[in-house]
Each structure stands twice: as structure tokens, then as C-alpha cells.
Protein backbone atom coordinates (compact mmCIF):
# COMPACT_ATOMS: atom_id res chain seq x y z
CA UNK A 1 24.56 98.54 87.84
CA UNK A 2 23.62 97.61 84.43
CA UNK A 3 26.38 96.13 82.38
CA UNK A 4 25.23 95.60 79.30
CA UNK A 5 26.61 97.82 76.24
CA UNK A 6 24.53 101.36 76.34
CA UNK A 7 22.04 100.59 73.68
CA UNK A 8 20.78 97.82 75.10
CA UNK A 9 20.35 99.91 78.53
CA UNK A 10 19.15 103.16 76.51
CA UNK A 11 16.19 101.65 75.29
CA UNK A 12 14.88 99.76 78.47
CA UNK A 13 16.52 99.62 81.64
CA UNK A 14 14.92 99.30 85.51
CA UNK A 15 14.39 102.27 87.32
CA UNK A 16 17.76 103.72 88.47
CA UNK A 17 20.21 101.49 86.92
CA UNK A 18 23.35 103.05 86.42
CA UNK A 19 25.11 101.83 83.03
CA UNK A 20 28.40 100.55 83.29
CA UNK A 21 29.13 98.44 80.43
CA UNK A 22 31.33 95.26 80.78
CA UNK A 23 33.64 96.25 78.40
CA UNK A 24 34.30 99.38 80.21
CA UNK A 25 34.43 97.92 83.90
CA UNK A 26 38.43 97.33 84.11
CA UNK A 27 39.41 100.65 82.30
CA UNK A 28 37.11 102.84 83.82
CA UNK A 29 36.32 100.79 87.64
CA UNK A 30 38.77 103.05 90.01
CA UNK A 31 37.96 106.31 89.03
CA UNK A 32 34.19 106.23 87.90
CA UNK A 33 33.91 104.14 91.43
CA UNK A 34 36.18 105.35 94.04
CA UNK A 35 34.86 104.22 97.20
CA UNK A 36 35.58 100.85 97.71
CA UNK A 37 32.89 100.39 100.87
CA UNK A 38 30.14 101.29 98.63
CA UNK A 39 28.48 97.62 97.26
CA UNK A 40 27.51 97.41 93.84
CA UNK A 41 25.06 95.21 92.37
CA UNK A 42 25.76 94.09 89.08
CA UNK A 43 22.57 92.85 86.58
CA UNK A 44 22.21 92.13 82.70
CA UNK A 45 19.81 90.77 80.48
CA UNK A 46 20.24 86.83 81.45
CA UNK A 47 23.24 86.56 78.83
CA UNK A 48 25.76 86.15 81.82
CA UNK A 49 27.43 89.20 81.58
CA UNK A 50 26.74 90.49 85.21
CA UNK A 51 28.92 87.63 86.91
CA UNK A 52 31.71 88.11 84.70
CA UNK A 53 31.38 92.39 85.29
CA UNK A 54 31.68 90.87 89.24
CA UNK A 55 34.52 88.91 88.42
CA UNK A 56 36.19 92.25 86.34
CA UNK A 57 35.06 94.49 89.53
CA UNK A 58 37.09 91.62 91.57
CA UNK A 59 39.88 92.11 89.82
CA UNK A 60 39.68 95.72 89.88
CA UNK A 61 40.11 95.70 93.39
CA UNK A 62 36.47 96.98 94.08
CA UNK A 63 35.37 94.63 97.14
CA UNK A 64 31.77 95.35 97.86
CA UNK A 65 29.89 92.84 95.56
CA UNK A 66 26.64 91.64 95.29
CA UNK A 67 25.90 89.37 92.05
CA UNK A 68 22.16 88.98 91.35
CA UNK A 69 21.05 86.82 88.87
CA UNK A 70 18.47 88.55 87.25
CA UNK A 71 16.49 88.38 83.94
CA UNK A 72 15.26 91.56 82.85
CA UNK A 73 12.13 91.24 80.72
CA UNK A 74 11.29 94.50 80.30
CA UNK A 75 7.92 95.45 78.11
């Protein structure tokens, strides 16, 4: 899941991420993502936003988490 804002993701994104912006994560968590078995793997561009979208999902009560530290260097 790609949480960075949707321009960001709409002009490069990996294959298959889902966009999910942080900002949207404790509004929107429990009834865009209803099953709580289901894990999610959170990612951004490097700017830290992905652990604090895990820490938002935590909160949420969504309990399946993976946090992956990734860099996206898309070109």
C-alpha cells in the first residue's frame, strides 16, 4: 500500500500498489479495509511516511502489519 498523497503515486508507483494516502488512513481504514486478517504492507518514497501510516493502521485497529522500509526510485 502506497501512502503517499495521490500525485505522487499517479505519476510513478510499483506495479500493483494500492494508494492509500496517510492522511486518509484513520478516516477511511475500517471501511476501505474491512478484514482485519488480511496484512498490509505499507511503503513510501523514503520520507518516513510508511511507518507512521503503520502506526495510524495500529491505531485503527487493523492488526495485520508488515512495515517495509523501502526507497522507491522509480525512473
Amino acid at each position: 500500500m502506497d501512502v503517499r498523497e495521490e500525485d505522487p503515486h499517479a505519476q510513478e508507483h510499483p506495479l500493483f500498489a494500492a494508494n492509500f494516502p496517510l492522511s486518509r488512513i484513520e478516516v477511511d481504514a475500517l471501511s476501505k479495509l474491512p478484514r482485519k486478517d488480511v496484512p498490509i504492507v505499507t511503503l513510501d518514497d523514503g520520507q518516513g511516511d510508511a511507518q507512521l501510516a503503520t502506526k495510524n493502521f495500529l491505531r485503527s485497529a487493523m492488526l495485520m502489519l508488515l512495515y517495509l522500509t523501502v526507497v522507491l526510485r522509480l525512473e
